[in-house]
N, C-alpha and C. Protein backbone atom coordinates (compact mmCIF):
# COMPACT_ATOMS: atom_id res chain seq x y z
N UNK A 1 -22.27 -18.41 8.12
CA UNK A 1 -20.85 -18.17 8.21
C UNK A 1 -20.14 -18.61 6.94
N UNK A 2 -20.55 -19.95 6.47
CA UNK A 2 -19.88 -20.30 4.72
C UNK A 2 -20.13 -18.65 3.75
N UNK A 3 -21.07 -18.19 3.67
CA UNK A 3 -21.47 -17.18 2.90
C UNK A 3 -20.45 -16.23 3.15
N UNK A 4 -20.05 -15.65 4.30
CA UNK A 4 -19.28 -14.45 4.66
C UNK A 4 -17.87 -14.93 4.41
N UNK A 5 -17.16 -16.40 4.41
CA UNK A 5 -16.66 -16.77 4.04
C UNK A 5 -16.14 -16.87 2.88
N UNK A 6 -17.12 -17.64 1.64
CA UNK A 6 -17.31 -17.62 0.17
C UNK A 6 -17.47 -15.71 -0.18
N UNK A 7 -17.37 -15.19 -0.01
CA UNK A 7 -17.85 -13.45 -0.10
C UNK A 7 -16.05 -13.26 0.27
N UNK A 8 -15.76 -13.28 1.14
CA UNK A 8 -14.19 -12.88 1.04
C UNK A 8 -13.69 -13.63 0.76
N UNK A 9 -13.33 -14.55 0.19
CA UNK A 9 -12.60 -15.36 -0.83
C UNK A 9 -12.85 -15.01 -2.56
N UNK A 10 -14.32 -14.70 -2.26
CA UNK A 10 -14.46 -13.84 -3.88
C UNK A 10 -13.69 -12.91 -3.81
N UNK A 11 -13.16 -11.76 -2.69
CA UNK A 11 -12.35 -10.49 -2.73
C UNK A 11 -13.28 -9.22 -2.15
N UNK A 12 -14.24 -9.55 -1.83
CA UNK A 12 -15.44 -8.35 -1.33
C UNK A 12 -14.46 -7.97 -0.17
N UNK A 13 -14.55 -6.33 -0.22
CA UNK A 13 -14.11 -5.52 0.60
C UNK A 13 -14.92 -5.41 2.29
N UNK A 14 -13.75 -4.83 3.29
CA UNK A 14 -13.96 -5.02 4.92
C UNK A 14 -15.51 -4.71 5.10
N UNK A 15 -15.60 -3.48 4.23
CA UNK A 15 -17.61 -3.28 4.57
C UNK A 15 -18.28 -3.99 4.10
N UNK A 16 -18.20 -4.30 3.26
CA UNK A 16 -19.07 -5.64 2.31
C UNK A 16 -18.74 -6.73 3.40
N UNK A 17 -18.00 -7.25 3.95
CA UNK A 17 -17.82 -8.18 4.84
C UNK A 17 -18.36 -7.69 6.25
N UNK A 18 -18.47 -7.37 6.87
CA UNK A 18 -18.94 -6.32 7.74
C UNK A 18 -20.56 -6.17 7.84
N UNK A 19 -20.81 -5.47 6.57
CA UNK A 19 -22.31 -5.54 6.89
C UNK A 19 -23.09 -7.25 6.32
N UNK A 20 -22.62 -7.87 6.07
CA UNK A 20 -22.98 -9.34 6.20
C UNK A 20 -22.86 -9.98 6.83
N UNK A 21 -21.81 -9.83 7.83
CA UNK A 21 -22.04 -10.60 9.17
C UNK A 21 -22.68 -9.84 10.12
N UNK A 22 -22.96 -8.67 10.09
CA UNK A 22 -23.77 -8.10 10.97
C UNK A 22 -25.65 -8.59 10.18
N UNK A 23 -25.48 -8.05 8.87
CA UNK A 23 -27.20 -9.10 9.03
C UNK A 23 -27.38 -10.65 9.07
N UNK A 24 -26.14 -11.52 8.77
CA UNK A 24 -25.85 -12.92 9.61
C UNK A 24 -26.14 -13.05 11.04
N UNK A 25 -25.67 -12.12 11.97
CA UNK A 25 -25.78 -11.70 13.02
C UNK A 25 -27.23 -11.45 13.46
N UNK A 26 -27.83 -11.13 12.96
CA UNK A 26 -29.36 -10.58 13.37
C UNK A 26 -30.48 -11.64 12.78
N UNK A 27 -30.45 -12.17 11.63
CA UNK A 27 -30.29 -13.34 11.06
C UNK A 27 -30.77 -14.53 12.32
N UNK A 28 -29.73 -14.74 12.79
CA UNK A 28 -28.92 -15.66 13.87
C UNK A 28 -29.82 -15.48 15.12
N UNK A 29 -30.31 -13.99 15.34
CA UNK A 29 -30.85 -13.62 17.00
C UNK A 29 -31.85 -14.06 16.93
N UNK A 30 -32.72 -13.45 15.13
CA UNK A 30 -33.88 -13.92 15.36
C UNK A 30 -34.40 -15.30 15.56
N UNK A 31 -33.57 -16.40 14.81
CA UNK A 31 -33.70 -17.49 14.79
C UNK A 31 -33.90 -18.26 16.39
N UNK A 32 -32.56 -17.65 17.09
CA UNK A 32 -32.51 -17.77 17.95
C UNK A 32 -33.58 -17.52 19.21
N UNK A 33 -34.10 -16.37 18.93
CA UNK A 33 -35.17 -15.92 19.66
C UNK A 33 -36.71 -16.97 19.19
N UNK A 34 -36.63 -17.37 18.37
CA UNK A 34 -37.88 -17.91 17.57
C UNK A 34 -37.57 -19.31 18.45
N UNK A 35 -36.74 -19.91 17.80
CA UNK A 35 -36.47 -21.58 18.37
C UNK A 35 -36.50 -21.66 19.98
N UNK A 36 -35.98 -20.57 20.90
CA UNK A 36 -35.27 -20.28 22.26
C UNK A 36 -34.20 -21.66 22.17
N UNK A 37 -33.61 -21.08 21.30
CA UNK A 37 -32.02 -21.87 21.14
C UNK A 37 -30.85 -21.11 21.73
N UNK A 38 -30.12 -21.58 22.53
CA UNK A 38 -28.89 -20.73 23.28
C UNK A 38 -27.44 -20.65 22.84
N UNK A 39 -27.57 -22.28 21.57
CA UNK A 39 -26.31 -22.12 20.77
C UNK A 39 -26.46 -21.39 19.94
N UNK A 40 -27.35 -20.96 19.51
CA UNK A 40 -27.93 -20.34 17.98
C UNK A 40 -27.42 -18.90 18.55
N UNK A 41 -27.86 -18.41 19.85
CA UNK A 41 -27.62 -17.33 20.20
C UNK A 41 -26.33 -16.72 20.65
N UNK A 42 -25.27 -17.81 20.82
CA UNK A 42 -24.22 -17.51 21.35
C UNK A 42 -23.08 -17.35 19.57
N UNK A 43 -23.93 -18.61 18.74
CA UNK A 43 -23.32 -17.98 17.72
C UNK A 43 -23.32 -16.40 16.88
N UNK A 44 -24.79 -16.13 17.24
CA UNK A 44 -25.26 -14.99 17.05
C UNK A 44 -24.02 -13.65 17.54
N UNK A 45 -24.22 -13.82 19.00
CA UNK A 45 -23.36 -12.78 19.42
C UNK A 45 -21.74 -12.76 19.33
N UNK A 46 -21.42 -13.95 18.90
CA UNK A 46 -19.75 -13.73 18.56
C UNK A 46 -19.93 -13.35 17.29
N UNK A 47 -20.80 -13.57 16.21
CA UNK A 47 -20.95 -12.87 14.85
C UNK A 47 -20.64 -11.45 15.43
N UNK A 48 -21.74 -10.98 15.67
CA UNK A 48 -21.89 -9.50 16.00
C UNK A 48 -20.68 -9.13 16.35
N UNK A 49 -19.98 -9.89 17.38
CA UNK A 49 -18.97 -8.85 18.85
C UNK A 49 -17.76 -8.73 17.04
N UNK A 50 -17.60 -10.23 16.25
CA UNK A 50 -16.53 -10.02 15.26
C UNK A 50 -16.68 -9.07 14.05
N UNK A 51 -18.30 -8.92 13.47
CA UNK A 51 -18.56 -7.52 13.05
C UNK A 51 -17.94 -6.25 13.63
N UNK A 52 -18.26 -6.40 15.04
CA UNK A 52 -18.26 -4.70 15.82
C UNK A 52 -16.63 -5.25 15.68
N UNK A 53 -15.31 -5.88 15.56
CA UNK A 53 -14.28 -5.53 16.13
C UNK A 53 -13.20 -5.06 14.93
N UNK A 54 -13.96 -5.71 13.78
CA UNK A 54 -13.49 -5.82 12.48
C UNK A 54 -13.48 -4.16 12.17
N UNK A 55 -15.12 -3.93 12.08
CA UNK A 55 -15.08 -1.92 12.19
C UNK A 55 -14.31 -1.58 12.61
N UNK A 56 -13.98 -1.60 13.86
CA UNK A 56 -13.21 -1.50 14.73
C UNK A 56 -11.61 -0.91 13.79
N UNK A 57 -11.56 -2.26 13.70
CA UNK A 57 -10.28 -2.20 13.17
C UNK A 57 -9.79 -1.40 12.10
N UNK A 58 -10.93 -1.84 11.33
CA UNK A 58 -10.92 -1.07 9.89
C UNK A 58 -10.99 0.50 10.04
N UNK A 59 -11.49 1.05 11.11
CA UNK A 59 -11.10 2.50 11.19
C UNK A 59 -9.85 2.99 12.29
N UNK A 60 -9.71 1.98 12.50
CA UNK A 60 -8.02 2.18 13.12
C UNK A 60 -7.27 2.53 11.65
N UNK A 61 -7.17 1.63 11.32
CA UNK A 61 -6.37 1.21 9.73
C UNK A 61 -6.93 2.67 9.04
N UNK A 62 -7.61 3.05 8.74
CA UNK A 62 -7.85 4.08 7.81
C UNK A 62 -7.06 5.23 9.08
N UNK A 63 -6.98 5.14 10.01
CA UNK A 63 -6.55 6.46 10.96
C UNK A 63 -4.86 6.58 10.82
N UNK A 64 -4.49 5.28 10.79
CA UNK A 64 -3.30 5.12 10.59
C UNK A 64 -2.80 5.77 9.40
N UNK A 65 -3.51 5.00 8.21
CA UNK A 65 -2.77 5.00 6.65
C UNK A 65 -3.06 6.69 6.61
N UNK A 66 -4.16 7.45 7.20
CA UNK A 66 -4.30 9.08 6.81
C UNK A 66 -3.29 9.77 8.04
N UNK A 67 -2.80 9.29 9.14
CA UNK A 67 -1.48 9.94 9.47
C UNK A 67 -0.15 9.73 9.37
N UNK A 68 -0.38 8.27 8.67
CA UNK A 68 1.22 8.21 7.67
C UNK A 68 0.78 8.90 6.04
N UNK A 69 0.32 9.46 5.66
CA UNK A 69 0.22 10.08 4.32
C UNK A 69 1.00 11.25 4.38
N UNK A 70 1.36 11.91 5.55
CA UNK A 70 1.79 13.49 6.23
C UNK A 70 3.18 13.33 6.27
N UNK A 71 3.62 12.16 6.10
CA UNK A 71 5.30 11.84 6.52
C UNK A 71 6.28 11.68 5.00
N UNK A 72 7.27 12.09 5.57
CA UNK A 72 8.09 11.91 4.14
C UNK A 72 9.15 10.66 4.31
N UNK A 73 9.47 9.65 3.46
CA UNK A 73 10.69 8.45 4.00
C UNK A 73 11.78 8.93 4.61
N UNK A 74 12.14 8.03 5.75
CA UNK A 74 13.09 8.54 6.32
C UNK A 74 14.73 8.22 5.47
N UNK A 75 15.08 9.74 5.27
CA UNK A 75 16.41 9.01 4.91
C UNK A 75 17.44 8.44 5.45
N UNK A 76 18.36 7.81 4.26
CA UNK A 76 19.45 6.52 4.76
C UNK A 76 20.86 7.24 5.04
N UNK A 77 21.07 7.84 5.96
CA UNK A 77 22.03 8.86 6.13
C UNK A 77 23.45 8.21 7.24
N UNK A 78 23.16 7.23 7.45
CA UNK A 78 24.49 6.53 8.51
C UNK A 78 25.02 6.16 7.19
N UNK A 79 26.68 6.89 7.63
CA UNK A 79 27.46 6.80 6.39
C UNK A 79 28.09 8.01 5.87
N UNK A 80 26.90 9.04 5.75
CA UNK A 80 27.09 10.48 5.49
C UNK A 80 27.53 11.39 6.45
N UNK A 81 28.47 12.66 5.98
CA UNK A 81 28.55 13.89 7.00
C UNK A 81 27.66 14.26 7.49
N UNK A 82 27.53 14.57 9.34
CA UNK A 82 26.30 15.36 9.56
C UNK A 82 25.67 16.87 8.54
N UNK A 83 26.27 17.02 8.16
CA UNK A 83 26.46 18.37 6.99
C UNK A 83 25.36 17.94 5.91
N UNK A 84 25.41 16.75 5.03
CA UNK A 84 24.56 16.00 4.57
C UNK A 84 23.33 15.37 4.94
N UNK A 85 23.56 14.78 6.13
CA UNK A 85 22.53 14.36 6.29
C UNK A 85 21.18 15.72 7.16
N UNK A 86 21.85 16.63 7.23
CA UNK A 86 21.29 17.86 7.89
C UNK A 86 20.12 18.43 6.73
N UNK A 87 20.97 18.07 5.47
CA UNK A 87 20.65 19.10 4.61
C UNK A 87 19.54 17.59 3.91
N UNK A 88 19.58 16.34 4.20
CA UNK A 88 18.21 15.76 3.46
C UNK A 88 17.16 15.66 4.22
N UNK A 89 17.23 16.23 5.56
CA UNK A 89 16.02 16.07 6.80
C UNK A 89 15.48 17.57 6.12
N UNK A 90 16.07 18.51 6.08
CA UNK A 90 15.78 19.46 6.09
C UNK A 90 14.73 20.14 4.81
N UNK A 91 15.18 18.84 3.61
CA UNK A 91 14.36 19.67 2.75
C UNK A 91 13.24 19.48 2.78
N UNK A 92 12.27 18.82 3.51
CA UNK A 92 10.80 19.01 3.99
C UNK A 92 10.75 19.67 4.89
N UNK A 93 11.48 20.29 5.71
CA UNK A 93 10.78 21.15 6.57
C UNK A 93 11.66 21.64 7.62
N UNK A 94 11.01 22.57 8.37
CA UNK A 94 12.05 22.00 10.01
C UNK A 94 12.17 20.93 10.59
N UNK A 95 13.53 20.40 11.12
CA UNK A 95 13.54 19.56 12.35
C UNK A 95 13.73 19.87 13.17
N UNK A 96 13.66 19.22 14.69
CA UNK A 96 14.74 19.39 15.47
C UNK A 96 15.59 18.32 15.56
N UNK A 97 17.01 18.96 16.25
CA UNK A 97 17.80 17.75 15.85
C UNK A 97 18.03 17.51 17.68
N UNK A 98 18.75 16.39 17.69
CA UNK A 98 19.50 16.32 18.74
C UNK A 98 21.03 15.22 18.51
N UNK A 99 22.19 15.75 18.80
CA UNK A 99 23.50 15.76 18.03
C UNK A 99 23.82 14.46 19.15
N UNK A 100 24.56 13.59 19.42
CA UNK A 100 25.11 12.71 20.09
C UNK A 100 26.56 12.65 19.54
N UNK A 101 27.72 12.94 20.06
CA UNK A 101 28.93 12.82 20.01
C UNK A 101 29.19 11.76 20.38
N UNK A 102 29.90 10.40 20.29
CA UNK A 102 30.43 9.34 20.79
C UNK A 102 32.01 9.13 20.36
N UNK A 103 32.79 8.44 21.18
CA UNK A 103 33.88 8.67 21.05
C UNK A 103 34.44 7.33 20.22
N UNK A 104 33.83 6.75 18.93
CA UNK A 104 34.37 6.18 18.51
C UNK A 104 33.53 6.43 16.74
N UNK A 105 34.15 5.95 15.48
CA UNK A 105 33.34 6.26 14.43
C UNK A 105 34.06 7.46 14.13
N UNK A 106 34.24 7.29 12.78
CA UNK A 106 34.80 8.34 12.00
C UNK A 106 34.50 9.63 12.41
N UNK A 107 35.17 11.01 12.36
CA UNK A 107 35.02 12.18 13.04
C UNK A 107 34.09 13.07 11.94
N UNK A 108 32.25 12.91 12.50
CA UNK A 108 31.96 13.44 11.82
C UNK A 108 30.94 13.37 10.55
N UNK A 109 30.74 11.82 11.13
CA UNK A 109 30.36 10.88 10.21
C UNK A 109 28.96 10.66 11.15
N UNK A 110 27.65 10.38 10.53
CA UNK A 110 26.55 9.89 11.14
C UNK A 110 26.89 8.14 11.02
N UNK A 111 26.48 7.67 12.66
CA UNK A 111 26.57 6.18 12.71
C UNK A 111 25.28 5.88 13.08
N UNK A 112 24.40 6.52 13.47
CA UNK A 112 23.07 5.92 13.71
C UNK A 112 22.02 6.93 13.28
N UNK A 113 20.53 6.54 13.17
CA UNK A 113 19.72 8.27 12.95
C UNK A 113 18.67 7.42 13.57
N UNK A 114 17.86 8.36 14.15
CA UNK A 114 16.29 7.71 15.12
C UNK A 114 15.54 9.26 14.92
N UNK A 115 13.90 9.03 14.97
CA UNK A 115 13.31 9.74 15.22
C UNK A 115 12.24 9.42 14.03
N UNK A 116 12.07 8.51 13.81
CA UNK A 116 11.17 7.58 12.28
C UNK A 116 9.89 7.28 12.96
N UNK A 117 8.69 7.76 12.83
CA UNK A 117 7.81 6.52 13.23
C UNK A 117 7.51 5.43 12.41
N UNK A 118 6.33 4.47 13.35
CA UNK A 118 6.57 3.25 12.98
C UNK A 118 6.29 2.87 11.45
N UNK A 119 6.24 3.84 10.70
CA UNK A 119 5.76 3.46 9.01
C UNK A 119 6.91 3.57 8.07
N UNK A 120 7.89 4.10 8.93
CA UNK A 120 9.12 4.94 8.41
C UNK A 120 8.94 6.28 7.89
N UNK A 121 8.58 6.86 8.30
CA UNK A 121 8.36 8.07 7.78
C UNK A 121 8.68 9.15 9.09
N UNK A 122 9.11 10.04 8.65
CA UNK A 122 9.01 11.70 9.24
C UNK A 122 8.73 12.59 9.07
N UNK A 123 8.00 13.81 9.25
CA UNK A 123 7.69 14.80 9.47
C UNK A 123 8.06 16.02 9.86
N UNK A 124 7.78 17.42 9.15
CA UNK A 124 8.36 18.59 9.59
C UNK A 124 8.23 18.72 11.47
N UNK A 125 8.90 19.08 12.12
CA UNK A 125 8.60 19.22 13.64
C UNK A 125 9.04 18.20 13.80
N UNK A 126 9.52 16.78 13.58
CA UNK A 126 10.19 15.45 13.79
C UNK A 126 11.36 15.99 15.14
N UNK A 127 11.47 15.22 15.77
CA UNK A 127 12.66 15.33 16.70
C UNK A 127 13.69 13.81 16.20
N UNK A 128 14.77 14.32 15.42
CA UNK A 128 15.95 13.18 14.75
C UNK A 128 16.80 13.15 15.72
N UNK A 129 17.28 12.42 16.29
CA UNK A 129 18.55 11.89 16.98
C UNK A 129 19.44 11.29 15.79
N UNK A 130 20.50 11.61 16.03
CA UNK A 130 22.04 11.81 15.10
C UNK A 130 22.93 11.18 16.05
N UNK A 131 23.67 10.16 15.43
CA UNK A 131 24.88 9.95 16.53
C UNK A 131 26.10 9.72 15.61
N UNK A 132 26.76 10.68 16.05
CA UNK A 132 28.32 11.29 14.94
C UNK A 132 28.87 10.74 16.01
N UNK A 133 30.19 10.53 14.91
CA UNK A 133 31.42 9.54 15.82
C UNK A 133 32.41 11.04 15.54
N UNK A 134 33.18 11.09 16.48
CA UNK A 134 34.52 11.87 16.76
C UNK A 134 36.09 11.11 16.70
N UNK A 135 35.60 10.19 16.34
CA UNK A 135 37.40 9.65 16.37
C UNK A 135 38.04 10.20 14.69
N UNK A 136 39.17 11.15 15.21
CA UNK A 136 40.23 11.46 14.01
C UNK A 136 40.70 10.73 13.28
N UNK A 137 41.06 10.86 12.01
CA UNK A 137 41.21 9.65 10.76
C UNK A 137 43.01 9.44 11.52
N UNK A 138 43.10 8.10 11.18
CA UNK A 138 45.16 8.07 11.59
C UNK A 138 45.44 8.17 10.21
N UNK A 139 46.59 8.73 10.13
CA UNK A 139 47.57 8.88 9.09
C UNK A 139 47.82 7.57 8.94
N UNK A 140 47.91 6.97 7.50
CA UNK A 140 48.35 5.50 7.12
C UNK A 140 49.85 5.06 7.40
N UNK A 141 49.97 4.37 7.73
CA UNK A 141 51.75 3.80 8.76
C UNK A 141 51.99 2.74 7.32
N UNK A 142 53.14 3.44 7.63
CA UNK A 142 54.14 2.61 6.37
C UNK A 142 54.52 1.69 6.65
């Protein structure tokens, strides 16, 4: 375990770490099997189960980072006319939108935007929620 240790502290990458605790792991069984030692063996198999979970992981992580590569940043559009912010969703692709009127917030004005997944990013086919305020500007009182 120092070795797999000293090995990622040098900077060796998830497979390089990975396949060393898996032959640590086997390493470990045989020993285990040789001596009929039961700590030897229990260390053995949490090696292994933390090999198998690490993979694991590590191809989650690659599944992730290759379906956020497809997304474009979401833009910063609370602030802007729906008119504007229509037209920066739009230049990657289609959206769909869905409009929310609320009765307070400048008339017209985006106050919130949703429809980001969790990397920030969006995608053509995205479903954006928009929430424009409708309240009329007052004339300034003297």
């Amino acid at each position: 375990m120092l070795l797999v240790a000293l090995v990622a502290l040098a900077g060796a990458g998830g497979g390089t770490l990975i396949a060393l605790a898996a032959v640590s792991c086997l390493a470990l069984a045989a020993v285990a099997a040789l001596r009929r030692n039961a700590t030897v063996a229990v260390v053995s198999a949490v090696m292994g189960a933390s090999a198998l979970i690490a993979a694991l992981g590590l191809s989650l992580g690659d599944r992730a980072r290759a379906a956020g590569d497809r997304g474009y940043p979401f833009p910063a559009v609370v602030g802007l006319s729906l008119a504007q912010a229509r037209a920066l969703f739009d230049r990657h692709g289609p959206v769909h939108y869905v409009i929310k009127r609320v009765p307070y917030g400048a008339q017209g004005t985006v106050l919130r935007a949703t429809g980001y997944s969790s990397d920030g990013t969006f995608a053509a086919g995205s479903t954006i929620t928009l929430v424009v305020g409708t309240r009329k500007a007052r004339p300034p009182q003297p």
